[in-house]
Protein backbone atom coordinates (compact mmCIF):
# COMPACT_ATOMS: atom_id res chain seq x y z
CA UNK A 1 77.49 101.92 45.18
CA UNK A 2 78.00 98.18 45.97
CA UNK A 3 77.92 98.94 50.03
CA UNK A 4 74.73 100.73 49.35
CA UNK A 5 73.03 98.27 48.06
CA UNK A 6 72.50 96.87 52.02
CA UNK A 7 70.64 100.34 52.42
CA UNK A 8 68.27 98.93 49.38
CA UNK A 9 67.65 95.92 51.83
CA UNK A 10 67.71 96.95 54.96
CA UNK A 11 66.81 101.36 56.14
CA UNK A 12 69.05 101.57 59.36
CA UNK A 13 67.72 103.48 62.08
CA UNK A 14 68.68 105.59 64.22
CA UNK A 15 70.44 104.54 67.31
CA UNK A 16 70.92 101.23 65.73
CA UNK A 17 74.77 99.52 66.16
CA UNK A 18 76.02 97.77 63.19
CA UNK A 19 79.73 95.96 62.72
CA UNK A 20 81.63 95.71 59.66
CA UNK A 21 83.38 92.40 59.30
CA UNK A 22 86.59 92.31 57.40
CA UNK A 23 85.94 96.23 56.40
CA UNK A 24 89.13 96.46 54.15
CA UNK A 25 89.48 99.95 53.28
CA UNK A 26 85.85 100.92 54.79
CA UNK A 27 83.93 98.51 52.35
CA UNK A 28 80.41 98.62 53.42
CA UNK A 29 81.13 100.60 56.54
CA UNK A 30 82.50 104.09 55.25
CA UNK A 31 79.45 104.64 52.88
CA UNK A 32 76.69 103.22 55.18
CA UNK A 33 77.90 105.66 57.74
CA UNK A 34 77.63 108.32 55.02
CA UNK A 35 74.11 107.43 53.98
CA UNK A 36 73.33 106.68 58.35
CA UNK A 37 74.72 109.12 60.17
CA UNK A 38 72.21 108.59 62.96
CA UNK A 39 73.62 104.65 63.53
CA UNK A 40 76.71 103.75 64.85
CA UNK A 41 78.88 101.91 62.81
CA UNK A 42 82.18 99.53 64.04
CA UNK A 43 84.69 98.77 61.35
CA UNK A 44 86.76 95.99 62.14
CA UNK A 45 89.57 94.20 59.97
CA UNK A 46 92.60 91.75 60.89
CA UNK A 47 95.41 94.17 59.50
CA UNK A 48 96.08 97.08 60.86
CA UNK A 49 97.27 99.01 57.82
CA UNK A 50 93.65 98.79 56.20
CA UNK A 51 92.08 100.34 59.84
CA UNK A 52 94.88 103.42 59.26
CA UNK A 53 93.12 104.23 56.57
CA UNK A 54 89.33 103.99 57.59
CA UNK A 55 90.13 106.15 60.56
CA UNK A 56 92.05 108.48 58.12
CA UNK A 57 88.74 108.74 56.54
CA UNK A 58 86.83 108.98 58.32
CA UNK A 59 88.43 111.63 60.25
CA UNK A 60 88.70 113.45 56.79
CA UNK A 61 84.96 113.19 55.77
CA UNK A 62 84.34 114.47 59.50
CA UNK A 63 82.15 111.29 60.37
CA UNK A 64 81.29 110.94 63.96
CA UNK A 65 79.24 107.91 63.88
CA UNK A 66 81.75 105.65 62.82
CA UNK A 67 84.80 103.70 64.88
CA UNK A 68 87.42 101.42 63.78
CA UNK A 69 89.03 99.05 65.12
CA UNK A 70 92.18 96.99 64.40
CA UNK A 71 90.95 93.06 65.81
CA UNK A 72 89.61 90.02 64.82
CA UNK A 73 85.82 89.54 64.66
CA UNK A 74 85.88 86.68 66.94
CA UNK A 75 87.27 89.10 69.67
CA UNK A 76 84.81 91.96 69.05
CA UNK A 77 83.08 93.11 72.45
CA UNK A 78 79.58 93.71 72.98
CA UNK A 79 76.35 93.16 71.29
CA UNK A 80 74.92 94.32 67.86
CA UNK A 81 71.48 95.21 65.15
CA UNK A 82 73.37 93.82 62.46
CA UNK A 83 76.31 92.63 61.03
CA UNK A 84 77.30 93.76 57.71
CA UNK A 85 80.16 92.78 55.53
CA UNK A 86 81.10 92.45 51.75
CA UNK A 87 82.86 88.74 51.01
CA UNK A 88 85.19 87.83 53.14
CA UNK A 89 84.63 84.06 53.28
CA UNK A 90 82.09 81.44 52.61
CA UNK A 91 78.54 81.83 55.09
CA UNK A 92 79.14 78.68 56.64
CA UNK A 93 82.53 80.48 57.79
CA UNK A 94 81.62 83.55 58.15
CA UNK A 95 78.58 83.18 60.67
CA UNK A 96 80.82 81.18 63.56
CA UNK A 97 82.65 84.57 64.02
CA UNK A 98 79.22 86.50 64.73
CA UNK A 99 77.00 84.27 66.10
CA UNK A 100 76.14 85.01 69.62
CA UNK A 101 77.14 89.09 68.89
CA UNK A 102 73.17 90.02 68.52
CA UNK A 103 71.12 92.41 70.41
CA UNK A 104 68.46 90.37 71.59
CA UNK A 105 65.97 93.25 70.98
CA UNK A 106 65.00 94.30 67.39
CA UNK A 107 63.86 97.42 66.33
CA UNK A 108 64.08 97.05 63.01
CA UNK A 109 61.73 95.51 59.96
CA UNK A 110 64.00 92.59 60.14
CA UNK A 111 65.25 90.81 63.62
CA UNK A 112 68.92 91.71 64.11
CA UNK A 113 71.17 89.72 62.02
CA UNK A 114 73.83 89.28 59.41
CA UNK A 115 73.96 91.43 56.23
CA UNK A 116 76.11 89.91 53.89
CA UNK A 117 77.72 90.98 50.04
CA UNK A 118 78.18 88.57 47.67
CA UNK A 119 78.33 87.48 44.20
CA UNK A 120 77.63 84.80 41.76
CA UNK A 121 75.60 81.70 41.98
CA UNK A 122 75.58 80.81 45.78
CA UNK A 123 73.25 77.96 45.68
CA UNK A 124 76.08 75.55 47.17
CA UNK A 125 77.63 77.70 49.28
CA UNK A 126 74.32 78.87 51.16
CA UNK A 127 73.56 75.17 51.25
CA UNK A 128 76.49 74.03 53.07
CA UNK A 129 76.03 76.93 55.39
CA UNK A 130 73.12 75.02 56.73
CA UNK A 131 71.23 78.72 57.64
CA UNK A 132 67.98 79.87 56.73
CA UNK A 133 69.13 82.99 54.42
CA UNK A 134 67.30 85.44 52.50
CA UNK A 135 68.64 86.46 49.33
CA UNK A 136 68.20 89.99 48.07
CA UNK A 137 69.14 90.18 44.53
CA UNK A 138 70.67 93.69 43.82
CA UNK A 139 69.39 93.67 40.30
CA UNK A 140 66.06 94.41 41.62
CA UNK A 141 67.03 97.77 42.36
CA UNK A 142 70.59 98.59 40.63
CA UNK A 143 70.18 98.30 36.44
CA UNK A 144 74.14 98.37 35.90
CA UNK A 145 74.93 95.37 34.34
CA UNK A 146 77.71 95.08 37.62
CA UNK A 147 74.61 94.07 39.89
CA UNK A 148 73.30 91.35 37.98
CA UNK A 149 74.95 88.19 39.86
CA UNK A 150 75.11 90.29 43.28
CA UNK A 151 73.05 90.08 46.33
CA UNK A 152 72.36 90.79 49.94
CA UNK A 153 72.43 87.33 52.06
CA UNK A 154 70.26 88.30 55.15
CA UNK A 155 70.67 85.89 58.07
CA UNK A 156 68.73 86.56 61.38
CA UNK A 157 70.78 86.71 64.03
CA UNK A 158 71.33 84.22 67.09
């Protein structure tokens, strides 16, 4: 239910291409793909074990809108909508490994950009990011006491 709190943010649409950074075991991927199976969906992580079992998944659940690849963000080809992940470092790490990767056309409510998961107070660590950011605070739309210090960082894309 965490992963799908990006949908609360941010409707994908159809024909739109969005990469998962640092997937894990298909963590926001796997259930975005689910919820858009009309958008294409790249899973990416640095060990190879955790891609095994997003393809087994996948491949299970029959999706057919979702690939996943075993490689480093920084070496990911081609261009994306947006860029979705769930804490895998601080922003002002995080955004070096995707800047650039952006469809220059948007189609979306948003321009492309980065879609990001985290948790508790981020004040600092959005500062020393140095990026204009949107925070989405999942509380607005989740009333499980889980969602209360989570959010969606949106970042538009360069």
């Amino acid at each position: 239910m965490h992963s799908l709190g990006i949908a609360k943010v941010m409707p994908f649409l159809p024909g739109e291409i969005v990469l998962d950074v640092g997937t894990g075991g298909g963590f926001p991927g796997v259930p975005l793909a689910v919820m858009f199976p009309e958008t294409q969906f790249f899973l990416v992580d640095s060990i190879g074990k955790k891609i095994k079992v997003v393809n087994e998944v996948a491949k299970t659940i029959g999706l057919k809108n979702l690939k996943a690849e075993h490689i480093r963000a920084e070496q990911v080809p081609g261009k994306f909508d947006f860029v979705v992940s769930r804490a895998v470092t601080q922003l002002k790490d995080f955004y070096p490994w995707v800047k650039g990767k952006f469809n220059k056309e948007s189609k979306n409510q948003f321009p492309n950009g980065v879609l990001y998961l985290k948790g508790g107070d981020l004040s600092q660590e959005i500062a020393e990011s140095k990026l204009a950011v949107k925070q989405y605070h999942l509380k607005d739309y989740f009333t499980e006491e889980f969602f209360e210090t989570k959010q969606v960082i949106y970042v538009k894309g360069q």
